[in-house]
N, C-alpha and C. Protein backbone atom coordinates (compact mmCIF):
# COMPACT_ATOMS: atom_id res chain seq x y z
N UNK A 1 43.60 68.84 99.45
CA UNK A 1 44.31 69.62 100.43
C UNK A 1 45.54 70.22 99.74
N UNK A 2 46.05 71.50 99.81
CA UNK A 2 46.51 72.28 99.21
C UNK A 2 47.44 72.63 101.02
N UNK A 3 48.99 72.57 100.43
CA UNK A 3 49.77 72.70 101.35
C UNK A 3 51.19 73.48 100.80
N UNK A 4 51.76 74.41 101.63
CA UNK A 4 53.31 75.15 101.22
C UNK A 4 53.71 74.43 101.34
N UNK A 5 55.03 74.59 99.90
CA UNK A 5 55.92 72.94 99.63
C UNK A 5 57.16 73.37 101.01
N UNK A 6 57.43 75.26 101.27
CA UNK A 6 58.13 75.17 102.75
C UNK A 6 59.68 74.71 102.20
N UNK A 7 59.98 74.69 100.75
CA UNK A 7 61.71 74.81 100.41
C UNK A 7 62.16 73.22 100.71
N UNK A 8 61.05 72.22 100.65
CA UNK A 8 61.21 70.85 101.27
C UNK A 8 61.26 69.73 100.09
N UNK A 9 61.18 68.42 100.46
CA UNK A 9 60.70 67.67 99.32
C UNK A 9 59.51 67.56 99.23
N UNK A 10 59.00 67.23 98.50
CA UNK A 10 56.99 67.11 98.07
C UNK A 10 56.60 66.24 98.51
N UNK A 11 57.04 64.90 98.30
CA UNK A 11 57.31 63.73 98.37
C UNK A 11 56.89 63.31 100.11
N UNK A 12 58.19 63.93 101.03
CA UNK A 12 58.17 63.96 102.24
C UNK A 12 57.24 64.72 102.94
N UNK A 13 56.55 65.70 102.29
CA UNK A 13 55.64 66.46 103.23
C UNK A 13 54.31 65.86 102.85
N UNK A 14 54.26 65.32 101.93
CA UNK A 14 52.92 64.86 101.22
C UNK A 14 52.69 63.23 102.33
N UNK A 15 53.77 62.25 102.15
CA UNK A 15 53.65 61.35 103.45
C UNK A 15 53.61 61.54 104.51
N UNK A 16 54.09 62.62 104.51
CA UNK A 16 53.80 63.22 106.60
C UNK A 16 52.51 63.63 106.36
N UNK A 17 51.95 64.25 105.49
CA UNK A 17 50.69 65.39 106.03
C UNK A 17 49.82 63.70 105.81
N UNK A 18 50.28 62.56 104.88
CA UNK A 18 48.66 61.44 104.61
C UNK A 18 48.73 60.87 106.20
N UNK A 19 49.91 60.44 106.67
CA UNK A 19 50.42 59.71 107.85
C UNK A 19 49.32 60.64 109.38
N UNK A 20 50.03 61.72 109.02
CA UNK A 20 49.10 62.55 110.20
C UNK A 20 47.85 61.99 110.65
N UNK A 21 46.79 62.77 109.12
CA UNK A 21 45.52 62.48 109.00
C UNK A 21 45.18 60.89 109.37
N UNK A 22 45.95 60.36 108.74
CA UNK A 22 45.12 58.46 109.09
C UNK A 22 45.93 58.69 111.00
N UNK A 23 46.41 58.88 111.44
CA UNK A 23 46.82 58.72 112.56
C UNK A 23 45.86 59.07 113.33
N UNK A 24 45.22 60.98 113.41
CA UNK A 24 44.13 61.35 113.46
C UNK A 24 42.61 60.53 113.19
N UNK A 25 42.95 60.09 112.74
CA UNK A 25 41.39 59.07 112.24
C UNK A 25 41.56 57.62 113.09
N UNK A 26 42.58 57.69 113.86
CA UNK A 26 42.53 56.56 114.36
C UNK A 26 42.55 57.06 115.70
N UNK A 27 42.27 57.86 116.24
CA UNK A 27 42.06 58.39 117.46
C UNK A 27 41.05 59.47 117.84
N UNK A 28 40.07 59.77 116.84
CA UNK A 28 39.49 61.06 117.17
C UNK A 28 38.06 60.00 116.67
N UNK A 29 37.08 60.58 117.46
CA UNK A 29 35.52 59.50 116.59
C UNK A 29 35.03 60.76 115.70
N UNK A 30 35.24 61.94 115.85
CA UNK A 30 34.72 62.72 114.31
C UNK A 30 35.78 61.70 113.63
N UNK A 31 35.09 61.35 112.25
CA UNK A 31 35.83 60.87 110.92
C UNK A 31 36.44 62.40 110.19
N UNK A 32 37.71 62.37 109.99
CA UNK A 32 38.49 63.30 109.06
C UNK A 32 38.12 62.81 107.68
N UNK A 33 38.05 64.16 107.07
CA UNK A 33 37.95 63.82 105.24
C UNK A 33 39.28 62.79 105.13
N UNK A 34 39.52 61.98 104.01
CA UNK A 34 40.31 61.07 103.97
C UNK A 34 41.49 61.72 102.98
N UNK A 35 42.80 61.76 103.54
CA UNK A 35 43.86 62.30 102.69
C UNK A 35 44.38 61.21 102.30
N UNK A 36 44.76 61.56 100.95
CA UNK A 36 45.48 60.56 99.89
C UNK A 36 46.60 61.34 99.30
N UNK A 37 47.70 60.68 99.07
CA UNK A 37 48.84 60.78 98.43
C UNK A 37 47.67 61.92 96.68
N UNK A 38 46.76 61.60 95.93
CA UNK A 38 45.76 61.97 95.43
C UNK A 38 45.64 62.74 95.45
N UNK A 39 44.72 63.21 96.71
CA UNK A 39 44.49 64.76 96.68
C UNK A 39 44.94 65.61 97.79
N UNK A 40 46.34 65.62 97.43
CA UNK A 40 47.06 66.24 98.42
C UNK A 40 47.86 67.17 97.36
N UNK A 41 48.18 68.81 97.21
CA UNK A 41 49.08 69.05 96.37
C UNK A 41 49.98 70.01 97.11
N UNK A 42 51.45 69.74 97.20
CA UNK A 42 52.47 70.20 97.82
C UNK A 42 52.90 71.57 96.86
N UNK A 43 52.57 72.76 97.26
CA UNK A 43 53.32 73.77 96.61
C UNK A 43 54.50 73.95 95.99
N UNK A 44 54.53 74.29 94.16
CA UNK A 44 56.08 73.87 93.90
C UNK A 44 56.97 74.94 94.87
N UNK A 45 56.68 76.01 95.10
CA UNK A 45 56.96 77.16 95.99
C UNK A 45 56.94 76.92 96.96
N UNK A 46 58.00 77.56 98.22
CA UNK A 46 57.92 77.71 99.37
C UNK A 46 56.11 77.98 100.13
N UNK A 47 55.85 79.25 100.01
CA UNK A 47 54.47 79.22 100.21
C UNK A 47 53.62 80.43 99.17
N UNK A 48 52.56 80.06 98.66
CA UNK A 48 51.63 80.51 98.06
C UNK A 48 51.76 81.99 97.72
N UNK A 49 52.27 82.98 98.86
CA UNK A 49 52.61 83.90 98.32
C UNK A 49 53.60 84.30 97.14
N UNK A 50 54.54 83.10 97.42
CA UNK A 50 55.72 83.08 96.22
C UNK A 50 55.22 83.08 94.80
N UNK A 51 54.16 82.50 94.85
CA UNK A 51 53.55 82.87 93.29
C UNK A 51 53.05 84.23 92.42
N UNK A 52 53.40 85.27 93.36
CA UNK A 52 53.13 86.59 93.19
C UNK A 52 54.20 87.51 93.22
N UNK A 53 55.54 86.97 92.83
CA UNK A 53 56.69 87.28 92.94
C UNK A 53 57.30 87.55 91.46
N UNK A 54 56.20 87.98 90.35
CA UNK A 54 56.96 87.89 88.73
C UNK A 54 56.98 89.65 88.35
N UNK A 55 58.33 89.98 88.39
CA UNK A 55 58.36 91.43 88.59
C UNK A 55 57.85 91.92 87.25
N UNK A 56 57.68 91.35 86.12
CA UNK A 56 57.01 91.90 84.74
C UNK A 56 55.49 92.18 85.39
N UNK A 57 54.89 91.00 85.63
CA UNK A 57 53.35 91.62 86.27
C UNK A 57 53.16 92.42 87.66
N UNK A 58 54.13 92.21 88.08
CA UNK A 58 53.82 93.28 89.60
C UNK A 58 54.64 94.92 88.76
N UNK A 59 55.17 95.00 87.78
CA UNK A 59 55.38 96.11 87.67
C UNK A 59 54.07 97.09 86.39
N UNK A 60 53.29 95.50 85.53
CA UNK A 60 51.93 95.84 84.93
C UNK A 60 50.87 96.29 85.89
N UNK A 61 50.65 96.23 87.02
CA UNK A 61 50.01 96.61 87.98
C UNK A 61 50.14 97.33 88.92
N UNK A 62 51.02 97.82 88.86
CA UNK A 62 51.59 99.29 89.77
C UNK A 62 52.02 98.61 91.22
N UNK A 63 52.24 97.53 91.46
CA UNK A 63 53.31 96.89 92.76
C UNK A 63 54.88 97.71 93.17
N UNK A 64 55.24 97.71 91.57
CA UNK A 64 56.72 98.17 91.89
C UNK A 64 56.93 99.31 90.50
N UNK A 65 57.86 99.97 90.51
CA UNK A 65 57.95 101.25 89.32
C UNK A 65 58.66 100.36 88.07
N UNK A 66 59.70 99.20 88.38
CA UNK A 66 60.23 98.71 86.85
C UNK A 66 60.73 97.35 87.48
N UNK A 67 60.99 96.35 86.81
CA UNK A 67 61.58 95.17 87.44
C UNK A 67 63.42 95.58 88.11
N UNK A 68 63.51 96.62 87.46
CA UNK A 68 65.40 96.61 88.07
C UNK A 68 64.93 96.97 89.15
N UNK A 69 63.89 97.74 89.90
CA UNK A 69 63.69 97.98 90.87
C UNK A 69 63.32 97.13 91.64
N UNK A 70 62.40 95.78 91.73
CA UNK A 70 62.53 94.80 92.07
C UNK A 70 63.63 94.17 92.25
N UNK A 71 64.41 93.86 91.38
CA UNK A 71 65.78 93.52 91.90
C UNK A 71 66.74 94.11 92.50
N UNK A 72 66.34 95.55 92.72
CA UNK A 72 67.44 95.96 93.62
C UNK A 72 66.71 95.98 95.32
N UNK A 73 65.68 96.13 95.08
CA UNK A 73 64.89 96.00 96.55
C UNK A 73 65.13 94.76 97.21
N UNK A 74 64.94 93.85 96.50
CA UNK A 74 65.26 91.95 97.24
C UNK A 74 66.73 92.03 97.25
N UNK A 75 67.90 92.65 96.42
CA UNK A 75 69.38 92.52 96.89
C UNK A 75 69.43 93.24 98.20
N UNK A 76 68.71 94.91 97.99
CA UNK A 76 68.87 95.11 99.75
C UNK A 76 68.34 94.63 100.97
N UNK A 77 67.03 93.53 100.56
CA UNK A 77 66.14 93.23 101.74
C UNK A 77 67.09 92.11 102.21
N UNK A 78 67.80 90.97 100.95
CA UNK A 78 68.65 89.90 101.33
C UNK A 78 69.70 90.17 102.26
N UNK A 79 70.42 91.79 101.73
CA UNK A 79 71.89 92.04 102.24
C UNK A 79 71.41 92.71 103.86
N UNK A 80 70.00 92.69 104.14
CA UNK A 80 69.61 93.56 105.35
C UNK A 80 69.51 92.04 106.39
N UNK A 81 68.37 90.99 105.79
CA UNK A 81 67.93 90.12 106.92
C UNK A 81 67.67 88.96 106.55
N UNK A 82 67.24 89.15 104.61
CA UNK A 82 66.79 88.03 104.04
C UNK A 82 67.87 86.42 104.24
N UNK A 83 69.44 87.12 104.38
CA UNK A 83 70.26 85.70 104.56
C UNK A 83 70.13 85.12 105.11
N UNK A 84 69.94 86.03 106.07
CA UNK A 84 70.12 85.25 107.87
C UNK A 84 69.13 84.13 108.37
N UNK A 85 67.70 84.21 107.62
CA UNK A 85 66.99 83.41 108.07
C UNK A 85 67.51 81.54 107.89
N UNK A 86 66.54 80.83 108.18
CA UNK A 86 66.78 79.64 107.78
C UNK A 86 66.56 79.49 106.46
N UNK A 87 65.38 80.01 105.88
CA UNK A 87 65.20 79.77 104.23
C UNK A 87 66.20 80.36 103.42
N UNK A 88 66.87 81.54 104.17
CA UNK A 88 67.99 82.34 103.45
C UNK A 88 69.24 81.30 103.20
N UNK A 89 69.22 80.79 104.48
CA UNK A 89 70.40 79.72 104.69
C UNK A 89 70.34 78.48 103.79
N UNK A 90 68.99 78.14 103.47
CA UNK A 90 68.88 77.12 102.88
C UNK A 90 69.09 77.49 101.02
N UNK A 91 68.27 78.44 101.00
CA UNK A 91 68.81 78.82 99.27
C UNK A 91 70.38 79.18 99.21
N UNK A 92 71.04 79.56 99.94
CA UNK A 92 72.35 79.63 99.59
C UNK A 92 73.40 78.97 99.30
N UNK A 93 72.83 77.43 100.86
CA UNK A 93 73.28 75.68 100.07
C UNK A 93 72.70 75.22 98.85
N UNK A 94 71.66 75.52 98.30
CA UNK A 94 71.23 75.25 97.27
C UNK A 94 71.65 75.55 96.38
N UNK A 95 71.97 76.90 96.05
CA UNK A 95 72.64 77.51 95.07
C UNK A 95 73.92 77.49 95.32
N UNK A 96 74.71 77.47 95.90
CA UNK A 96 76.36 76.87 96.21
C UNK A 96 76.72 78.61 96.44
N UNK A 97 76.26 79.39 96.76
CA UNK A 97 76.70 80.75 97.10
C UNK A 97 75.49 81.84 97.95
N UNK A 98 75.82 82.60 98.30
CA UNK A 98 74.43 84.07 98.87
C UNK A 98 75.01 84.92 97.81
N UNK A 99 73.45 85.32 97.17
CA UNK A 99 73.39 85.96 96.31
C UNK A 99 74.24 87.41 96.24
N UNK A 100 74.88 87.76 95.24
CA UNK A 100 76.01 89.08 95.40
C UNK A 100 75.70 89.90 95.21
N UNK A 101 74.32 90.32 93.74
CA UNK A 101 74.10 91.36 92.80
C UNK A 101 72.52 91.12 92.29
N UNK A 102 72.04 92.04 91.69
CA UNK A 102 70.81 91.72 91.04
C UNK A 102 71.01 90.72 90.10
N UNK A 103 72.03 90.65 88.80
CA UNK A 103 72.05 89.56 88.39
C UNK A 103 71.72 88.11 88.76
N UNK A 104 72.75 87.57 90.47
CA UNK A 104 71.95 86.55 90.84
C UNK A 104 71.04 86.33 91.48
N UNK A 105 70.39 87.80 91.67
CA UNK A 105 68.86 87.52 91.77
C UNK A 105 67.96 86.87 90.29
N UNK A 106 68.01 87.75 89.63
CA UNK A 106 67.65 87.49 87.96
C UNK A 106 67.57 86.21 87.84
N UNK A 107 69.03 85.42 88.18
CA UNK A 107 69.24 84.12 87.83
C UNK A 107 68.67 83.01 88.30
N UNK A 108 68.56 83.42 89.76
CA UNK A 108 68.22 81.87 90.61
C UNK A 108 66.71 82.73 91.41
N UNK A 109 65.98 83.22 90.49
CA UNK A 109 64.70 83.78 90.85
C UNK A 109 63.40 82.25 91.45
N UNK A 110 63.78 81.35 90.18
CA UNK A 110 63.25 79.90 90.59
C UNK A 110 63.53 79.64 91.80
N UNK A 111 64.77 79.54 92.73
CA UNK A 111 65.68 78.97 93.44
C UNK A 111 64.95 79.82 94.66
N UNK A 112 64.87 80.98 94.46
CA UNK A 112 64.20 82.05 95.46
C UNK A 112 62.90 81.51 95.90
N UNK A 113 62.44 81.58 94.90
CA UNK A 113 60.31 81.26 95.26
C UNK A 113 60.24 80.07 95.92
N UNK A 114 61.72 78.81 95.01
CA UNK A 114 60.86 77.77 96.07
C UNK A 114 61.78 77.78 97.75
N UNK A 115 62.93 78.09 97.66
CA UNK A 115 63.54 78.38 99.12
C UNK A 115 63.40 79.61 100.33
N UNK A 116 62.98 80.74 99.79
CA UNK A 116 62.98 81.93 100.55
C UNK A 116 61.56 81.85 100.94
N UNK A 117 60.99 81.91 102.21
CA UNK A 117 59.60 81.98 103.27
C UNK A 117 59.41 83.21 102.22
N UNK A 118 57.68 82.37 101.81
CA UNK A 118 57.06 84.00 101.34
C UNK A 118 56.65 85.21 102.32
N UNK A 119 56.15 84.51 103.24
CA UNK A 119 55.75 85.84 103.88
C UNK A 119 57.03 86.80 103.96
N UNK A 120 58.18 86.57 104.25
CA UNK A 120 59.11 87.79 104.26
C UNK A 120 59.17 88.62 102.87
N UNK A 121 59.01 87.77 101.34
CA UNK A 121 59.18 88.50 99.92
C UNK A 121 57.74 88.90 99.83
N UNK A 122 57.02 88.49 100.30
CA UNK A 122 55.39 88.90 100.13
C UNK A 122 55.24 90.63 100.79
N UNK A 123 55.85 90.41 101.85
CA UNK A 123 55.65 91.35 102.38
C UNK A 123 56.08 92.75 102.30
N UNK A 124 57.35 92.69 101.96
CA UNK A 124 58.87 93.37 101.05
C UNK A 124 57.95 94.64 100.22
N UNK A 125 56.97 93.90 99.02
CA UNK A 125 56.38 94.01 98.26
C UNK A 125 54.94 94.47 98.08
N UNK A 126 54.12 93.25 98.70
CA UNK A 126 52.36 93.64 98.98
C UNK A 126 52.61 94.60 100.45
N UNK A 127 53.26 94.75 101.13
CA UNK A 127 52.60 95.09 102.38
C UNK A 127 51.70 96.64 102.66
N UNK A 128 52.35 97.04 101.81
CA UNK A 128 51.74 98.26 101.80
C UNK A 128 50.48 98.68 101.36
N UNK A 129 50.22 97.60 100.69
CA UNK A 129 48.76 97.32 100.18
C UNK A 129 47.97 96.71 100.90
N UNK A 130 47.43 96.22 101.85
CA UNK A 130 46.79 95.49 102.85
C UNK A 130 45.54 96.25 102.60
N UNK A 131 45.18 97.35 102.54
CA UNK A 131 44.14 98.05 102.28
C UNK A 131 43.40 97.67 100.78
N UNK A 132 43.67 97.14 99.87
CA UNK A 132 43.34 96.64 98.36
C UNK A 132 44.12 96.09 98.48
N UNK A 133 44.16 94.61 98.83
CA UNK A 133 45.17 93.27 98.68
C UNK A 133 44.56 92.87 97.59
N UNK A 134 43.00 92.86 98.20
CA UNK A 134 42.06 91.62 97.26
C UNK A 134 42.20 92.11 95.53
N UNK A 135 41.86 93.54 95.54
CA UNK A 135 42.18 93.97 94.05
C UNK A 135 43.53 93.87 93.94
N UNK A 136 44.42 94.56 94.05
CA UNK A 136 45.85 94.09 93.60
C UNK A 136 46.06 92.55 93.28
N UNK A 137 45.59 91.55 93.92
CA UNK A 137 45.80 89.80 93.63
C UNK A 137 45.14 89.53 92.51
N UNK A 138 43.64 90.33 92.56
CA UNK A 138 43.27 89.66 91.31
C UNK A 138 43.79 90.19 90.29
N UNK A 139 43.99 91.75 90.05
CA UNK A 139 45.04 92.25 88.89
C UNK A 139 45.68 91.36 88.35
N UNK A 140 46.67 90.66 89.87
CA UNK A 140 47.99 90.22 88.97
C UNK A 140 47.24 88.80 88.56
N UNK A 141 46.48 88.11 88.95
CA UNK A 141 45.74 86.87 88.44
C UNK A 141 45.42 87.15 87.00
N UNK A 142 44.61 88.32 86.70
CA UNK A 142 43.99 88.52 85.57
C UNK A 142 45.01 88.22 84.74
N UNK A 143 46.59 89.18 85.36
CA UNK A 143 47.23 89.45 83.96
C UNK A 143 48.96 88.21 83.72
N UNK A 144 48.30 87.31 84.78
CA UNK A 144 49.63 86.41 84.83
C UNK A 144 49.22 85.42 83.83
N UNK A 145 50.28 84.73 83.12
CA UNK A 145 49.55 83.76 82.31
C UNK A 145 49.16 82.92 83.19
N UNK A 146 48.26 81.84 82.63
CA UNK A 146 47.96 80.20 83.30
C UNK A 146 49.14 79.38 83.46
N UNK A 147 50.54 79.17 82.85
CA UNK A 147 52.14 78.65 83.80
C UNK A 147 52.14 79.40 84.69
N UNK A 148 52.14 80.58 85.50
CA UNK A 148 51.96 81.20 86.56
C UNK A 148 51.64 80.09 87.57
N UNK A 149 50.14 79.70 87.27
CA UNK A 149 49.55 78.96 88.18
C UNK A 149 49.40 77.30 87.82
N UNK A 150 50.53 77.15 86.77
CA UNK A 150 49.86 76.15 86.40
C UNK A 150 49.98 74.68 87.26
N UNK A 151 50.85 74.41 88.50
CA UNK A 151 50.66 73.55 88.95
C UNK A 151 49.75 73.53 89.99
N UNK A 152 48.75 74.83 90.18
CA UNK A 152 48.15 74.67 91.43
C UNK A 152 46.70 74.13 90.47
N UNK A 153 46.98 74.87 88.97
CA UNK A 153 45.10 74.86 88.26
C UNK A 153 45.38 72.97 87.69
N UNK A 154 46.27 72.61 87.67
CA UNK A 154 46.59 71.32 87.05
C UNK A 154 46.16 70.04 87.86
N UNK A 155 46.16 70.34 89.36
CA UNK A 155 46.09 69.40 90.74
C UNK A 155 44.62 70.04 90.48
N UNK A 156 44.22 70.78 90.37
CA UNK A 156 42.81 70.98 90.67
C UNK A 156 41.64 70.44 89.71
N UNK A 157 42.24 70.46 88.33
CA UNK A 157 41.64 69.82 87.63
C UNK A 157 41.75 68.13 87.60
N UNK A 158 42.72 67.67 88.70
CA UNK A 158 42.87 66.44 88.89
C UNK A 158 42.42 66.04 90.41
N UNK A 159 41.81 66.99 90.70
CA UNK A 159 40.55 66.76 92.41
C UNK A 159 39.64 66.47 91.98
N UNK A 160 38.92 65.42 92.78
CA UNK A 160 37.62 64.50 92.43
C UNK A 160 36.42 65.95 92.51
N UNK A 161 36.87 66.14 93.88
CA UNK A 161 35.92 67.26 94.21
C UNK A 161 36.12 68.42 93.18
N UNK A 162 37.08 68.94 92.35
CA UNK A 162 36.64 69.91 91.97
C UNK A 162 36.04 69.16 90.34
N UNK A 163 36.07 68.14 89.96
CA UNK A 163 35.54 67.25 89.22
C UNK A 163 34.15 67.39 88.70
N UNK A 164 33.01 67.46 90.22
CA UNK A 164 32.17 67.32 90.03
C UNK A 164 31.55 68.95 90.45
N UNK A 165 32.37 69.93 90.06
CA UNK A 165 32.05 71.21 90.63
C UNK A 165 31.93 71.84 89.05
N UNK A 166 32.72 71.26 88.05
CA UNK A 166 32.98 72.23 87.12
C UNK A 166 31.76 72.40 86.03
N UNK A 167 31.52 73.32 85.27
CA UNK A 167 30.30 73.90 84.29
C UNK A 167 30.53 72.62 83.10
């Protein structure tokens, strides 16, 4: 089970989501697949979209015209609505300030992916593409390295199930 880490601890969402399920299994007579601390992997990112947020490859793929442009688009989307939210609120305790300039965008870009709700930076960005999402994703798949993804391909190579799936 593959879950948005949601700007949270891993730790804590990973015992709530096992707790749920056995709770569920103790009240429902369908049997639930069985969640384990195991195969449970908490997104290092807020949510899944955040992994599509690396302005070198969204600008190799025609997403955005240059990365300064990326950074000046997320300083105006932040200075428009991005603060205000709760995730806005929460990266700003995190980082001990709200971001001023593209620079501390640049800087606390980490700090962004895992605190700022993707769907609002997802959207900023892909939305205009909804018509070729599927090609645009795989583009940037093709051309992101494997650290890109590497904690989602790392849990997967450590699933039983995908274990007995592989060539």
């Amino acid at each position: 089970m593959i879950r948005d880490g949601d700007g949270k601890d891993a730790e804590e969402l990973a015992s709530s989501l096992c707790r749920y399920y056995e709770a569920r299994n103790r009240e429902d007579m369908d049997r639930l697949p069985r969640v384990t601390r195991e195969n449970v992997l908490i997104l290092k990112y807020y949510s899944f979209e955040n992994y599509f947020l690396d302005p070198k490859i969204m600008e190799k793929i025609g997403v955005i015209k240059s990365e300064d442009d990326f950074y000046e688009i997320l300083l105006k989307k932040w200075n428009e609505y991005l603060y205000k939210l709760k995730s806005g609120q929460h990266l700003t305790e995190m980082i001990g300030h709200a971001l001023k300039n593209t620079t501390d965008i640049r800087e606390h870009m980490e700090e962004i992916r895992i605190c700022l709700r993707g769907h609002n930076l997802y959207d900023i960005f892909y939305g205009r593409f909804r018509k070729n999402e599927t090609e645009i994703l795989k583009s940037y798949i093709e051309e992101a390295p494997r650290d890109t993804f590497k904690d989602i391909l790392d849990a997967i190579d450590r699933f039983v199930y995908f274990e007995n799936r592989k060539k």
